[in-house]
Structures are given as C-alpha cells and as structure tokens.
N, C-alpha and C. Protein backbone atom coordinates (compact mmCIF):
# COMPACT_ATOMS: atom_id res chain seq x y z
N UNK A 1 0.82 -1.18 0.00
CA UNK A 1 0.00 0.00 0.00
C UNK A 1 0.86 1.25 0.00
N UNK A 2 1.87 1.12 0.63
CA UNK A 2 3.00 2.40 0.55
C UNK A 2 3.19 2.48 -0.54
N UNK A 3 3.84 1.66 -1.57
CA UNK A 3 4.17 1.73 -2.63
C UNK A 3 3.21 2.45 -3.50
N UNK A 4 2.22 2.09 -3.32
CA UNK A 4 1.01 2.87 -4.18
C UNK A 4 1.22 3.78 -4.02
N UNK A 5 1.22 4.56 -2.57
CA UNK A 5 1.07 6.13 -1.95
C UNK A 5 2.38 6.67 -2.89
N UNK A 6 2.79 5.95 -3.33
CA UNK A 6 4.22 7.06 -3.87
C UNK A 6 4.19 7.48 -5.16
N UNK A 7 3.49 6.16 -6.00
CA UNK A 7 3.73 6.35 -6.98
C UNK A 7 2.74 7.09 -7.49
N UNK A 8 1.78 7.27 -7.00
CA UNK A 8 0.65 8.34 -6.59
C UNK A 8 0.81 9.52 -6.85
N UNK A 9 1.88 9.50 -5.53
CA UNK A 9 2.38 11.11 -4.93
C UNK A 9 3.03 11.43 -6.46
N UNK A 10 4.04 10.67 -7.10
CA UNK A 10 4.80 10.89 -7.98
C UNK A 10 4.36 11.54 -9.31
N UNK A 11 2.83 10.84 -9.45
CA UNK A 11 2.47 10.87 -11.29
C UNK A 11 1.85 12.40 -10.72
N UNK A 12 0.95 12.66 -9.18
CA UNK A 12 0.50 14.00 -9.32
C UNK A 12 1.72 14.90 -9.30
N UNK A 13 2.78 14.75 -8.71
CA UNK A 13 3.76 15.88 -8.85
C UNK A 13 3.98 15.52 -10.26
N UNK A 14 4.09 14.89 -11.23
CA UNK A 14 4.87 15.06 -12.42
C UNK A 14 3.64 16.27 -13.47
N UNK A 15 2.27 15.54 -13.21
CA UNK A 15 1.38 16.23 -13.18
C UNK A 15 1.65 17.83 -13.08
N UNK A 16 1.78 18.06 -11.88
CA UNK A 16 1.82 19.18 -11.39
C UNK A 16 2.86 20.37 -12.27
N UNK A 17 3.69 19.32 -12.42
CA UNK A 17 4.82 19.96 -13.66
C UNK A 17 4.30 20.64 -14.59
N UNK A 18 3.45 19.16 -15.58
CA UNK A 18 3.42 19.71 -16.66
C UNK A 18 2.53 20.77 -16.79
N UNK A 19 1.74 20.88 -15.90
CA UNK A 19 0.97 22.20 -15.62
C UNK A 19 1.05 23.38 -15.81
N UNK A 20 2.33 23.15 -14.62
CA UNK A 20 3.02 24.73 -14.64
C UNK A 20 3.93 25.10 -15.97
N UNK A 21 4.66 24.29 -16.71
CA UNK A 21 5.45 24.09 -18.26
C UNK A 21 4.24 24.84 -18.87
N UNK A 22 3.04 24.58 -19.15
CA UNK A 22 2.09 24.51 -20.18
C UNK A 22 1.54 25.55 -19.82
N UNK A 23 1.63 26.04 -18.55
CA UNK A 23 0.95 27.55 -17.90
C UNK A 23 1.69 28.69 -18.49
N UNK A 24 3.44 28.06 -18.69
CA UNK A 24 4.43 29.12 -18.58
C UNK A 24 4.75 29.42 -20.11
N UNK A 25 4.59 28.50 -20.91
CA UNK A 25 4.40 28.43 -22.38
C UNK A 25 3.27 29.47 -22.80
N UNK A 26 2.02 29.00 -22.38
CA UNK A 26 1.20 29.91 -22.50
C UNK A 26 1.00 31.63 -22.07
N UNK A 27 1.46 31.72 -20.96
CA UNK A 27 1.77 33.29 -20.69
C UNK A 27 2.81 33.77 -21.66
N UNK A 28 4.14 33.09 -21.96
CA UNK A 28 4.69 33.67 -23.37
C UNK A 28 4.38 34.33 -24.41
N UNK A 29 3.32 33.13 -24.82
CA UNK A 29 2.74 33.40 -25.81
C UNK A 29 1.81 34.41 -25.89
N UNK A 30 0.97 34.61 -24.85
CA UNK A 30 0.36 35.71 -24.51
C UNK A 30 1.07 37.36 -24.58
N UNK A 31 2.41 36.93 -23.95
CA UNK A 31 3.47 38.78 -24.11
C UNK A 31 3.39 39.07 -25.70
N UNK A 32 3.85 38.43 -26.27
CA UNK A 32 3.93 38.64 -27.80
C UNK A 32 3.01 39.93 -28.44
N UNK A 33 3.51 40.35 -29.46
CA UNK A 33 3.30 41.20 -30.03
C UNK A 33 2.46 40.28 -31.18
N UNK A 34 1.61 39.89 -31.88
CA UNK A 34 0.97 39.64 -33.09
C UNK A 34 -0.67 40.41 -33.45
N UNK A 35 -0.48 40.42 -34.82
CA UNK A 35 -1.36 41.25 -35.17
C UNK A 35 -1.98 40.18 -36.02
N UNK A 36 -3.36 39.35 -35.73
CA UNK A 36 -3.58 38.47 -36.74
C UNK A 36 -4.37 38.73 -38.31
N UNK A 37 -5.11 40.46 -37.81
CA UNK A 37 -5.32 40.97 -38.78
C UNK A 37 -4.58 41.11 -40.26
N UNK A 38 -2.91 41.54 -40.16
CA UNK A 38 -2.00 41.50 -41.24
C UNK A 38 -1.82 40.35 -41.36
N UNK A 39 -1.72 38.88 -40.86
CA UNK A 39 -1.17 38.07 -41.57
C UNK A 39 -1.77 37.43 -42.95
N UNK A 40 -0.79 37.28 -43.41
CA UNK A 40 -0.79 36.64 -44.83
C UNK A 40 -1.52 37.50 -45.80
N UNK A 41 -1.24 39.00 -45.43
CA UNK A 41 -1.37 40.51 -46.67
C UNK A 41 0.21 40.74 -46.78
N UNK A 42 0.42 41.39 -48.00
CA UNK A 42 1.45 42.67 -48.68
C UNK A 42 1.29 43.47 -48.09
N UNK A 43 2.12 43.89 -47.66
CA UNK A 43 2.22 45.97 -47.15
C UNK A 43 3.26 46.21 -48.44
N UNK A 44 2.35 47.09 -49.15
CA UNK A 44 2.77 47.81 -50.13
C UNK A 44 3.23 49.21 -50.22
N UNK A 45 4.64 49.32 -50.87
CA UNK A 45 5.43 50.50 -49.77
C UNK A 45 4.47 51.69 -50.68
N UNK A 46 4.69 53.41 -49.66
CA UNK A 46 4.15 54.57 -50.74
C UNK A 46 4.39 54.96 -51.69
N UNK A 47 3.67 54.97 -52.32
CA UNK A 47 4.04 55.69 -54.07
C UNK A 47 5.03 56.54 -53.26
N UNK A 48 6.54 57.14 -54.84
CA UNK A 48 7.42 57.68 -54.75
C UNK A 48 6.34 58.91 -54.67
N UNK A 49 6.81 60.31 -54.15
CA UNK A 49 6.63 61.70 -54.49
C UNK A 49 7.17 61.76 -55.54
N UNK A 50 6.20 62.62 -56.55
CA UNK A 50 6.44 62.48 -58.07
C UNK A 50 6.50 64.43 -58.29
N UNK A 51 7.40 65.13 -58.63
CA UNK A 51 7.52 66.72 -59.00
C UNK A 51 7.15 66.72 -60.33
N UNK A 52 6.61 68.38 -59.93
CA UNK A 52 5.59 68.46 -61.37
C UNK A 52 6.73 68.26 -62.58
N UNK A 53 7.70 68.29 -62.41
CA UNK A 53 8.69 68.53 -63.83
C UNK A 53 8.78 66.78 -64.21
N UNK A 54 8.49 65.91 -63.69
CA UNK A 54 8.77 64.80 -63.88
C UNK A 54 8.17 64.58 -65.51
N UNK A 55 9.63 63.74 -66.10
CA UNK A 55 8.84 63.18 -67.31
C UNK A 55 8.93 61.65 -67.13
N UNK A 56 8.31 60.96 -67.99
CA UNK A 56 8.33 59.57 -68.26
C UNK A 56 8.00 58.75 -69.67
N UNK A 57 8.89 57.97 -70.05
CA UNK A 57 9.33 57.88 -71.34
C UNK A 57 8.74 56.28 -71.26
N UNK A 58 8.03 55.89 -72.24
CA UNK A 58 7.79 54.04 -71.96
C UNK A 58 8.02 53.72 -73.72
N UNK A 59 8.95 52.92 -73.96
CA UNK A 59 8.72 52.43 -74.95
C UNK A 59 7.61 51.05 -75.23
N UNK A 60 7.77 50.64 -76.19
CA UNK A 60 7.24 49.72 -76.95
C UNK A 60 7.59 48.42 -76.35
N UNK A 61 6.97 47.43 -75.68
CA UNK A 61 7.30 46.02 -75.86
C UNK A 61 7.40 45.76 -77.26
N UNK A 62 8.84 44.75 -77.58
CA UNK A 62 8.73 44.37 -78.81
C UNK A 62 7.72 42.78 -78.74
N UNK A 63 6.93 42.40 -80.05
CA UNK A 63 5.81 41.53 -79.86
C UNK A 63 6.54 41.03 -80.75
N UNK A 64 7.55 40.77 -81.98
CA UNK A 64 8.10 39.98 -82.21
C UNK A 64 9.15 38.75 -81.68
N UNK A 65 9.48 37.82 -82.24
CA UNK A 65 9.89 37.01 -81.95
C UNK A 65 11.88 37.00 -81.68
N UNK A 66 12.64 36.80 -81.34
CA UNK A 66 14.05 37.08 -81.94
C UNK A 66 14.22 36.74 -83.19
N UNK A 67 15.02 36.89 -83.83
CA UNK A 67 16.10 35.94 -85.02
C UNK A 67 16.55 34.81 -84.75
N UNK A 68 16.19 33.72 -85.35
CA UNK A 68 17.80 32.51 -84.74
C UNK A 68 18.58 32.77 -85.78
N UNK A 69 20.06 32.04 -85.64
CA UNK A 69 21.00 32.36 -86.35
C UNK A 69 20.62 31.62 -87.77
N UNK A 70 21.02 32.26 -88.83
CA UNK A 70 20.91 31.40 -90.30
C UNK A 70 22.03 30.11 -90.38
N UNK A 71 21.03 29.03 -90.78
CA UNK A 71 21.74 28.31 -91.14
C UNK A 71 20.85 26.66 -90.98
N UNK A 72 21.31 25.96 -91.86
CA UNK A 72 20.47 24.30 -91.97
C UNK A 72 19.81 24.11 -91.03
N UNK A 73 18.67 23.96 -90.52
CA UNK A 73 17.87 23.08 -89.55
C UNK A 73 17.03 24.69 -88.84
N UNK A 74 17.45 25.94 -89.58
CA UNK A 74 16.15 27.32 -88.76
C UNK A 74 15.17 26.99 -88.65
N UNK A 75 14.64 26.23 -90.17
CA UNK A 75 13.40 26.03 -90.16
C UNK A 75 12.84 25.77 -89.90
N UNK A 76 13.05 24.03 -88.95
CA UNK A 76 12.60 23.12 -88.18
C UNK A 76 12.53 23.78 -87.18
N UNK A 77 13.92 23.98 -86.94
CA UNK A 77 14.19 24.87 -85.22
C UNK A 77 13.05 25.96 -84.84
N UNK A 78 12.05 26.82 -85.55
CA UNK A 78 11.63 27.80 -85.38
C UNK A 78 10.29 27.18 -85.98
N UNK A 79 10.00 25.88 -86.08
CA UNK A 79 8.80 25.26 -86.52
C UNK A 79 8.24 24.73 -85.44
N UNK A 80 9.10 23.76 -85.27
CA UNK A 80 8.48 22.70 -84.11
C UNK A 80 8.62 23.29 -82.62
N UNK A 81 10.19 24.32 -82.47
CA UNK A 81 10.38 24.74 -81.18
C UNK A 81 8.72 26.01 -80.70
N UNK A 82 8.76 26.65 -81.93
CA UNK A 82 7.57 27.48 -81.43
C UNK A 82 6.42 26.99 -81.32
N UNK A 83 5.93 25.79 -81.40
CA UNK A 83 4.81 24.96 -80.98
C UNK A 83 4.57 25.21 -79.50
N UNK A 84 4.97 25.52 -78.76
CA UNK A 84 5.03 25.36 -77.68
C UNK A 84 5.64 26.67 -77.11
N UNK A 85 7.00 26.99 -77.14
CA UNK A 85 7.71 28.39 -76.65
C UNK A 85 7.97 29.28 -77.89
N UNK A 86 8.40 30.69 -77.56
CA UNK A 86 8.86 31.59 -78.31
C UNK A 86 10.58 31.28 -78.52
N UNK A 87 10.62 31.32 -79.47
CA UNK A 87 12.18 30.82 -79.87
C UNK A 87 12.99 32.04 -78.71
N UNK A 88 12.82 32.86 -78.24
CA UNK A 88 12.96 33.46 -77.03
C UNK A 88 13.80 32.32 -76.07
N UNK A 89 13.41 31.65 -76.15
CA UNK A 89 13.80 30.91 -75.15
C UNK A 89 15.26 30.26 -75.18
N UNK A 90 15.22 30.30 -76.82
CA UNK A 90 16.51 29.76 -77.27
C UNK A 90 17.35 31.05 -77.35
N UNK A 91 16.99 32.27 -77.71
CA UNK A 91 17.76 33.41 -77.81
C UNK A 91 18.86 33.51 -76.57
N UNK A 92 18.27 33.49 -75.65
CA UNK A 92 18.12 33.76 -74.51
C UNK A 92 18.82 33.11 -73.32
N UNK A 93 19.44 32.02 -73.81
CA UNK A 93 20.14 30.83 -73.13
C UNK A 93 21.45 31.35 -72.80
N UNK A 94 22.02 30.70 -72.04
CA UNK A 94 23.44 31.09 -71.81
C UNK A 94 24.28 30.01 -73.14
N UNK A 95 25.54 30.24 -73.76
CA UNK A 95 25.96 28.97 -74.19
C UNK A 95 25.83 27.69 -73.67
N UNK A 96 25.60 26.75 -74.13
CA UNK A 96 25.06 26.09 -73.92
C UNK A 96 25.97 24.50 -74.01
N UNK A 97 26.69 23.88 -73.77
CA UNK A 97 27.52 22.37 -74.35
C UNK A 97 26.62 21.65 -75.08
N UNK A 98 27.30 21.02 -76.27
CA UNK A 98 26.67 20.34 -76.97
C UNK A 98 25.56 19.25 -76.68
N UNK A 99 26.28 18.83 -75.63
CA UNK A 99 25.35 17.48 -75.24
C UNK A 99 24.16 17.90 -74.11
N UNK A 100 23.91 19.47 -73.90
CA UNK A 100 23.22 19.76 -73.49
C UNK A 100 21.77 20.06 -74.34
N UNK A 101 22.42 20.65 -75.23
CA UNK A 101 21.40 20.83 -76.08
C UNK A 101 20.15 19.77 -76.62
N UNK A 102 20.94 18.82 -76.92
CA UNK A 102 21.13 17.14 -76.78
C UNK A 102 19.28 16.82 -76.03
N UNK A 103 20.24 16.97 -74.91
CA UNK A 103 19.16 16.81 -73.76
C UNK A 103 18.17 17.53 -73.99
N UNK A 104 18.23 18.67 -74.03
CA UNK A 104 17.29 19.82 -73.84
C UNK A 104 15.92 19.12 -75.14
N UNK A 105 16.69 18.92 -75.79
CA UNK A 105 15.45 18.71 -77.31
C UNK A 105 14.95 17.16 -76.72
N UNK A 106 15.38 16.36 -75.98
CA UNK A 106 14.92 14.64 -75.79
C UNK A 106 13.89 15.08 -74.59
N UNK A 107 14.27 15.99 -73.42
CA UNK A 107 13.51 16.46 -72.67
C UNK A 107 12.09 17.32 -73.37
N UNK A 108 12.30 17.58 -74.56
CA UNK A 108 10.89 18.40 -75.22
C UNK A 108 10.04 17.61 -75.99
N UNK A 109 10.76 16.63 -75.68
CA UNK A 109 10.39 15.36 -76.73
C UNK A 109 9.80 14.33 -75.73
N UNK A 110 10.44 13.71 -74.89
CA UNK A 110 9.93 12.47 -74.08
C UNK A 110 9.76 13.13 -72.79
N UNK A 111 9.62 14.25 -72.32
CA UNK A 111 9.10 14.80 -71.00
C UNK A 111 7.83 15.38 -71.58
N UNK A 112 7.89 16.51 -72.21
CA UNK A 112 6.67 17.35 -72.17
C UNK A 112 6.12 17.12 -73.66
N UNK A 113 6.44 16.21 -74.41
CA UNK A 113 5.27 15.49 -75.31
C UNK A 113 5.19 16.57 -77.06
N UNK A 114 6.42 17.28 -76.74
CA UNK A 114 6.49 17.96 -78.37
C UNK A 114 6.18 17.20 -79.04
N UNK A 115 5.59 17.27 -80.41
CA UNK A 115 5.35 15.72 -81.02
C UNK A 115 6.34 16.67 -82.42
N UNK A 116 8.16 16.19 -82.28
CA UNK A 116 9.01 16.11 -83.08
C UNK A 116 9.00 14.92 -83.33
N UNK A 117 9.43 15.03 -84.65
CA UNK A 117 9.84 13.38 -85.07
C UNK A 117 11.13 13.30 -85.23
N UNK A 118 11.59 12.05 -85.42
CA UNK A 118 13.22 11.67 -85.12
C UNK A 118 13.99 12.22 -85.96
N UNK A 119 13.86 12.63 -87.22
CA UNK A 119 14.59 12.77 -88.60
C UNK A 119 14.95 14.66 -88.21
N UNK A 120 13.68 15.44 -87.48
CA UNK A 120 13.59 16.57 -87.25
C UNK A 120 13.99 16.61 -86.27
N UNK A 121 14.41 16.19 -84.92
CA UNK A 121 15.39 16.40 -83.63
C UNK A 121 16.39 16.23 -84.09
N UNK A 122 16.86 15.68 -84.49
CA UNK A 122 18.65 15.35 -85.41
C UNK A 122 18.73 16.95 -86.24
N UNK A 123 17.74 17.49 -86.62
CA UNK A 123 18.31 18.53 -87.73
C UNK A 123 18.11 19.68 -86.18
N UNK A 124 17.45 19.64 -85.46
CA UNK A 124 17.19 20.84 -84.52
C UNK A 124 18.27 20.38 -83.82
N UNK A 125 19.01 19.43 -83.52
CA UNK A 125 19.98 19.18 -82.37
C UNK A 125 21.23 19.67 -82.83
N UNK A 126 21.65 19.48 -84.27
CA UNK A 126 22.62 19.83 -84.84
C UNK A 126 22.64 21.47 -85.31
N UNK A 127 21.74 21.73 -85.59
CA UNK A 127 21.27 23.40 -85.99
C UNK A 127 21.62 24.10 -84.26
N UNK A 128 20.92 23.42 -82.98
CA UNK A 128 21.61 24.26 -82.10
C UNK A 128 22.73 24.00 -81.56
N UNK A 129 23.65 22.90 -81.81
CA UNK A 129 24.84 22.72 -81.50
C UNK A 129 26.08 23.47 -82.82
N UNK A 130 25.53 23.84 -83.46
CA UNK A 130 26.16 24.81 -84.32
C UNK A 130 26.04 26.31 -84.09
N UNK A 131 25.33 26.56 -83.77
CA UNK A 131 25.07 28.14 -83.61
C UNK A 131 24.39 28.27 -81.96
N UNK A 132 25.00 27.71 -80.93
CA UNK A 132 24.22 28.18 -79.46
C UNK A 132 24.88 27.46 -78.74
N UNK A 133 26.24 26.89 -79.19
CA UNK A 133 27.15 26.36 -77.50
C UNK A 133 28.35 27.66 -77.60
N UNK A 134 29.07 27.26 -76.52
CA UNK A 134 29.92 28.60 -76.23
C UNK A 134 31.04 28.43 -77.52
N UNK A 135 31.97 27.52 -78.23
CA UNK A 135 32.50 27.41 -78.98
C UNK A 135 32.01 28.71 -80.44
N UNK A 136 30.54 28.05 -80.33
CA UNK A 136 29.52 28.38 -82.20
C UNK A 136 29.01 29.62 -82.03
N UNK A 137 28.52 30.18 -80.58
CA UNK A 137 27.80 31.22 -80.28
C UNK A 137 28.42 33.03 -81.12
N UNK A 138 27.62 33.49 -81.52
CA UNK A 138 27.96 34.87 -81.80
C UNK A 138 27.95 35.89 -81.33
C-alpha cells in the first residue's frame, strides 16, 4: 500500500509539472506582439513623391519574336520549337555544351510530349549545336 502512496504522490507531482510548463508556455505566448489581422497581406510601400517637372518615357514592348542564327535546320528549329515556346527561349540561353542541347530537345520530346519526329530532332539538335554552345555562339 505504501508503494502505491508514492507512486501516486509521484504521477500528481509530475502532473503538477506539466501544468506549470504549459501555464508558462502559455503566458509567453500571450506577451507577444501579433497582429492576426496582417497576416498573410502585402504591405505595399508609398508611391514615390512624383515633382511636377517629372517626365516619363515608356517604350514599346517588342511583340516579335528574336532571329535565330541562319543556317540548316532554322526552319525546323523555329517550326516545331515554337509549338510550344517563343524561340525566345533559345535566344536567350546562356551557351550552352553540346550534349546539353542534346538533352534539352529529348527532354521536349519524351518529357513534355512535343510531337518532333526523329529525322527533325537530329536537324534541330545539330542546328543548335552549331550556332548556341559557347564554342559556335555569336
């Protein structure tokens, strides 16, 4: 029966603990500063002060496409690639290693479902490994 009395005594003091832990957690949380109103908005900073002398100049988005470079396989290259992207994309690349390019066209092909055919990835793979790795680039 002693034994009981202790282990008793024991689970209410452990008890008693977690009480006070979970009391003291909670008053923490309570000091805090939160505003639940702002969360998960933009604060969008103030318009600049704008003087009457201010001018402002906007050109033109260009809506054309780039150039690719001339040469065997443009045609394809700027056929089948624009199915999908703006040859932009190719402009736009850093040089590129051959066997990247490689990739890049098998990935447009057996990832995202370009429907090139085999005879025409060979002429687009070679057309951008001629004119778009760091060696060919202009």
């Amino acid at each position: 029966m002693r034994l009981g009395k202790r282990y008793f005594a024991l689970l209410l003091g452990g008890s008693l603990v977690l009480v006070l832990v979970a009391g003291l957690l909670l008053a923490q949380m309570g000091q805090g500063s939160y505003a639940p109103g702002t969360l998960g908005h933009l604060q969008q900073t103030p318009p600049v002060a704008l003087g009457d002398d201010s001018v402002y100049q906007v050109s033109a988005y260009p809506l054309y496409p780039p150039e690719l470079a001339e040469g065997e396989g443009r045609a394809e290259t700027e056929g089948f690639c624009s199915l999908c992207h703006s040859t932009r994309y190719i402009t736009t690349q850093p040089p590129l290693p051959a066997a990247t390019w490689e990739a890049e066209v098998t990935k447009m092909r057996k990832t995202f479902g370009a429907p090139i055919p085999d005879t025409s990835a060979v002429v687009i793979i070679k057309y951008l490994q001629a004119h778009y790795t760091l060696d060919t680039r202009k």
